[in-house]
C-alpha atoms as a PDB file:
ATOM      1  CA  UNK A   1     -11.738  -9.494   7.202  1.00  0.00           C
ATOM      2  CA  UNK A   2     -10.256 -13.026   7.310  1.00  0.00           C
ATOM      3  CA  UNK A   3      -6.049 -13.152   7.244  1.00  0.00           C
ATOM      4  CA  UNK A   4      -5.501  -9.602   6.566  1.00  0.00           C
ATOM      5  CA  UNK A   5      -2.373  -8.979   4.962  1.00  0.00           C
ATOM      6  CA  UNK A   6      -0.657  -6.402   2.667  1.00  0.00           C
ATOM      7  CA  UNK A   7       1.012  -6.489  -0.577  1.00  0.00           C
ATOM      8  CA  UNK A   8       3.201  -3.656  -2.073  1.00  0.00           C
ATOM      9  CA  UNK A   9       4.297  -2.994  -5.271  1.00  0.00           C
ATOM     10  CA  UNK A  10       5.953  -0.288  -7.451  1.00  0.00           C
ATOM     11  CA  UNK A  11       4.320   0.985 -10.668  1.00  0.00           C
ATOM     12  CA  UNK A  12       4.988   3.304 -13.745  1.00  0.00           C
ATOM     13  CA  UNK A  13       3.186   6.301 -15.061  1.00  0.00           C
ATOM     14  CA  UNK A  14       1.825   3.885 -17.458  1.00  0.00           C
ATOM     15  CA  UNK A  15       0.742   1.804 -14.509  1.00  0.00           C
ATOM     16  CA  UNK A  16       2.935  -1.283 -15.558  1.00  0.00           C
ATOM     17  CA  UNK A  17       4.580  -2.884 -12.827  1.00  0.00           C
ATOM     18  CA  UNK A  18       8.145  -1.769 -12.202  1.00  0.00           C
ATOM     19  CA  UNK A  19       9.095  -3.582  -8.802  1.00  0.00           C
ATOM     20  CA  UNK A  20       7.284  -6.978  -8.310  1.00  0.00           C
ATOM     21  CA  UNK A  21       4.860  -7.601  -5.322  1.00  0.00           C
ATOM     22  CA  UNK A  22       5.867  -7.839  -1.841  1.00  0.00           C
ATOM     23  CA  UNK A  23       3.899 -10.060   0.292  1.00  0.00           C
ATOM     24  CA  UNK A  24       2.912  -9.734   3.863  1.00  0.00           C
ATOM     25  CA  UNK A  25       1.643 -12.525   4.674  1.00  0.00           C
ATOM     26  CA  UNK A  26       1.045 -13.474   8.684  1.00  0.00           C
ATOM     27  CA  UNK A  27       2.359  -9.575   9.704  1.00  0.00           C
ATOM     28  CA  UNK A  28      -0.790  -8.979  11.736  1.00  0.00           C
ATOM     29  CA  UNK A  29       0.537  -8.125  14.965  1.00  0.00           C
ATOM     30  CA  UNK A  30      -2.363  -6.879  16.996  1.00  0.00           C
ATOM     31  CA  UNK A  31      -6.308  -6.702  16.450  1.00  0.00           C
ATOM     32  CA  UNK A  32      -8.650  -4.235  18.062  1.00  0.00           C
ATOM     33  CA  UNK A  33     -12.204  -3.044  17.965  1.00  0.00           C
ATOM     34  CA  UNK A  34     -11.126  -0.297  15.103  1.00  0.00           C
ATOM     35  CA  UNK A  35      -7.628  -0.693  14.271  1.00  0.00           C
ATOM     36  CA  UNK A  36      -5.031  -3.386  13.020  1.00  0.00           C
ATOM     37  CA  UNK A  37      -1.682  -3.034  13.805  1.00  0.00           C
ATOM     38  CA  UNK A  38       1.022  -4.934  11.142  1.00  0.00           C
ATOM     39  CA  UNK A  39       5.076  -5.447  12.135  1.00  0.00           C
ATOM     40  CA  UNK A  40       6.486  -5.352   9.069  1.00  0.00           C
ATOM     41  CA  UNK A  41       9.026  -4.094   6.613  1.00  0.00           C
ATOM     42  CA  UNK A  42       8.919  -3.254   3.148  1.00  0.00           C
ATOM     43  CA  UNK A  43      12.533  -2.441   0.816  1.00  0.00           C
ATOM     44  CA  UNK A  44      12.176  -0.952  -2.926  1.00  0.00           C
ATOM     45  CA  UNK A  45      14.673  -2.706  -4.084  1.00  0.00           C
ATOM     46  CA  UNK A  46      15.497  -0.698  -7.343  1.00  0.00           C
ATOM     47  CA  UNK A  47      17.027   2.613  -6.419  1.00  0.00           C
ATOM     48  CA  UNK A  48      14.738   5.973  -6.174  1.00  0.00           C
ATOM     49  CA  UNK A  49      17.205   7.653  -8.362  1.00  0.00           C
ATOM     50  CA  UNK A  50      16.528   5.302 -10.953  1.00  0.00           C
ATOM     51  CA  UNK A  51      12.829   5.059 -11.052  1.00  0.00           C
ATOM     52  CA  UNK A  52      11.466   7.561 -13.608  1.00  0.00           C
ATOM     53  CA  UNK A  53       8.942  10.277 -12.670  1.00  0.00           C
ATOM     54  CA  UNK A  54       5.604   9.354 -11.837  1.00  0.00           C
ATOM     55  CA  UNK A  55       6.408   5.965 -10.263  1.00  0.00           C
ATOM     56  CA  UNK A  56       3.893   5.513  -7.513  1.00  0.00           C
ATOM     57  CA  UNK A  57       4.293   2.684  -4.065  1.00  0.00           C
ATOM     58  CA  UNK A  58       0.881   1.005  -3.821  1.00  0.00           C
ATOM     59  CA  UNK A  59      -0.399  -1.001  -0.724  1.00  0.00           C
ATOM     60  CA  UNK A  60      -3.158  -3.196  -0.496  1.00  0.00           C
ATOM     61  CA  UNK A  61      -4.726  -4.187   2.286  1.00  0.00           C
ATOM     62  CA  UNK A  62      -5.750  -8.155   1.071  1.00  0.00           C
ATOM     63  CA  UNK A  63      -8.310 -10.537   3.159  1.00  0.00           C
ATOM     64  CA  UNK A  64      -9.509 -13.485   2.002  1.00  0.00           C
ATOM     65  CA  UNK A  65     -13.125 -13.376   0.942  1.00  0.00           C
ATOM     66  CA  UNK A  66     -15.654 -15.767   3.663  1.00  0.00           C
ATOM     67  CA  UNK A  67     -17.928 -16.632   1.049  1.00  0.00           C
ATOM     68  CA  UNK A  68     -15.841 -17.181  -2.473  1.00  0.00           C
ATOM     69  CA  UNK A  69     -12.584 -18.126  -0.149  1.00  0.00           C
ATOM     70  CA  UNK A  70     -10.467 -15.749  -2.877  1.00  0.00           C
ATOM     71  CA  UNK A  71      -7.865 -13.516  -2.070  1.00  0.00           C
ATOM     72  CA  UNK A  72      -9.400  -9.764  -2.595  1.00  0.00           C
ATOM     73  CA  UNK A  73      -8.660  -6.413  -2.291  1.00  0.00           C
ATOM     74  CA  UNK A  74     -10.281  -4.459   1.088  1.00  0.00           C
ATOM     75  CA  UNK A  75      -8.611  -1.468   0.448  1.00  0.00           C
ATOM     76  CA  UNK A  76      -5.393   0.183  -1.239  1.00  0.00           C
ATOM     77  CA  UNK A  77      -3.216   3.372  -0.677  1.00  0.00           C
ATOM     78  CA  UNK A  78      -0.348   4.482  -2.634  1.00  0.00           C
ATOM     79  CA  UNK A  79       2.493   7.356  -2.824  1.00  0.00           C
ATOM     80  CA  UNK A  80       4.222   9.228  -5.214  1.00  0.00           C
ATOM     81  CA  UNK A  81       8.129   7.701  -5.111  1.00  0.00           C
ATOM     82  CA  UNK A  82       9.069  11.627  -6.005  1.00  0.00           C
ATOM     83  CA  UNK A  83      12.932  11.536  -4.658  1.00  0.00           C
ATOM     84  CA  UNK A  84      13.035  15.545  -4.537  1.00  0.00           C
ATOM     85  CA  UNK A  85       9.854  15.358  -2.037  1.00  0.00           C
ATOM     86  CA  UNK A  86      10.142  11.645   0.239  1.00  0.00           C
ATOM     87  CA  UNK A  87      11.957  12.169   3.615  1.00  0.00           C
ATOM     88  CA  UNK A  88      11.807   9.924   6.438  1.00  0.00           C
ATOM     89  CA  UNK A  89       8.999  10.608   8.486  1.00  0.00           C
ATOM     90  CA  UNK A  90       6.024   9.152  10.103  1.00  0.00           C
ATOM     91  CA  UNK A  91       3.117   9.580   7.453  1.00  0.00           C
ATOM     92  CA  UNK A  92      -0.718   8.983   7.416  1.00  0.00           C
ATOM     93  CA  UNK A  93      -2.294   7.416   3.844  1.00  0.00           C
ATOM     94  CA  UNK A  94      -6.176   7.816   3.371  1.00  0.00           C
ATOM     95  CA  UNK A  95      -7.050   4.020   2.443  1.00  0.00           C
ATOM     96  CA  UNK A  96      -9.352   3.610  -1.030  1.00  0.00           C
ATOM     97  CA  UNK A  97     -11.641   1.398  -2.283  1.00  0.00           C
ATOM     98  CA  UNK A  98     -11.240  -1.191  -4.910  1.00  0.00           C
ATOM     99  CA  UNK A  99     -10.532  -0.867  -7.778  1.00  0.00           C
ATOM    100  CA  UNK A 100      -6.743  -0.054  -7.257  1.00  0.00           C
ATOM    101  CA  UNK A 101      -5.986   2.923  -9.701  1.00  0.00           C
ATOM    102  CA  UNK A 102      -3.531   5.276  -8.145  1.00  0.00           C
ATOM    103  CA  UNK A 103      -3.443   7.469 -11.617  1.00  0.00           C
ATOM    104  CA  UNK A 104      -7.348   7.758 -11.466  1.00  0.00           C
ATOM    105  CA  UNK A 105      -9.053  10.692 -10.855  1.00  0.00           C
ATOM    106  CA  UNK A 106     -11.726  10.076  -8.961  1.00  0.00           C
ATOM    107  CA  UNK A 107     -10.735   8.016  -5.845  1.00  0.00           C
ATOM    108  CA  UNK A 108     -13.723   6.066  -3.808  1.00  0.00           C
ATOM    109  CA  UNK A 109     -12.887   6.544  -0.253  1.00  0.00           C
ATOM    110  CA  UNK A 110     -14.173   3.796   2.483  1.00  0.00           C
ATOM    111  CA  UNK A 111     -17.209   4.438   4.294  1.00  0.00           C
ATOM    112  CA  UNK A 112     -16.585   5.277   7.777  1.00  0.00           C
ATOM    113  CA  UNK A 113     -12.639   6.203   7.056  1.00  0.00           C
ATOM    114  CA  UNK A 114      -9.807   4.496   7.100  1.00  0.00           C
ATOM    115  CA  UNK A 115      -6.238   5.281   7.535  1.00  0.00           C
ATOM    116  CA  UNK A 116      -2.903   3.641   7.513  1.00  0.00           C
ATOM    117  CA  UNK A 117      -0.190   5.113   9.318  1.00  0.00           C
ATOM    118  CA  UNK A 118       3.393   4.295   8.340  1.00  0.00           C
ATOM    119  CA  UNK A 119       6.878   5.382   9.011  1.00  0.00           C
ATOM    120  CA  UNK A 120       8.911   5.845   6.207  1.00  0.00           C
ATOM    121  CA  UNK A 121      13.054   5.645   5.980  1.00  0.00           C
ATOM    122  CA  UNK A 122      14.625   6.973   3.350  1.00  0.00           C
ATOM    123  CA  UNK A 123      18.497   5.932   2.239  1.00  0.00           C
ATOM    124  CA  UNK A 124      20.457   6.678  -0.503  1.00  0.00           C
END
């Protein structure tokens, strides 16, 4: 992947953007054989209390494509923004294929595996 980089996002049940996109660009810290390691920090900005049921986080994983030179998804993850259930913890997210569809039912996982690890702090 060339320039890997994330961008997060909230959405609906509907799957209409709540939160706008975050953009990571440049937070690639650290490159290994089989792993990437990204500094960075993400904020919802709206309050969890006032995001309605359903609302899910998503994170793609973005590169820029060597052959079209386009931005594209690698791979996407996403959590359920359930305030009676999030706590601050360190939490693993199996990583998906395109196309992003967090509602779907039928989720393509990524040859081989892939995970993102994350820690998550929660304030009210």
């Amino acid at each position: 992947m060339e320039t890997p980089h994330f961008n997060l996002y909230v959405l609906d049940v509907k799957g209409a953007v709540v939160e706008a996109a975050q953009h990571t660009p440049k937070s690639l810290i650290q490159a290994g054989g089989n792993y990437w390691w990204f500094g960075n920090t993400w904020n919802i900005q709206t309050p969890l209390e006032h995001l309605k049921d359903g609302c899910v986080a998503v994170m793609e994983l973005r590169h820029r494509n060597l052959v079209t030179d386009e931005i594209e998804v690698g791979c996407w993850t996403f959590f359920r923004l359930d305030l009676s259930k999030i706590t601050s913890a360190p939490v693993t997210f199996e990583m998906y294929a395109a196309p992003v569809d967090p509602f779907s039912k039928i989720l393509a996982r990524i040859p081989g595996d892939s995970f993102l690890q994350a820690e998550i702090n929660v304030s009210l």
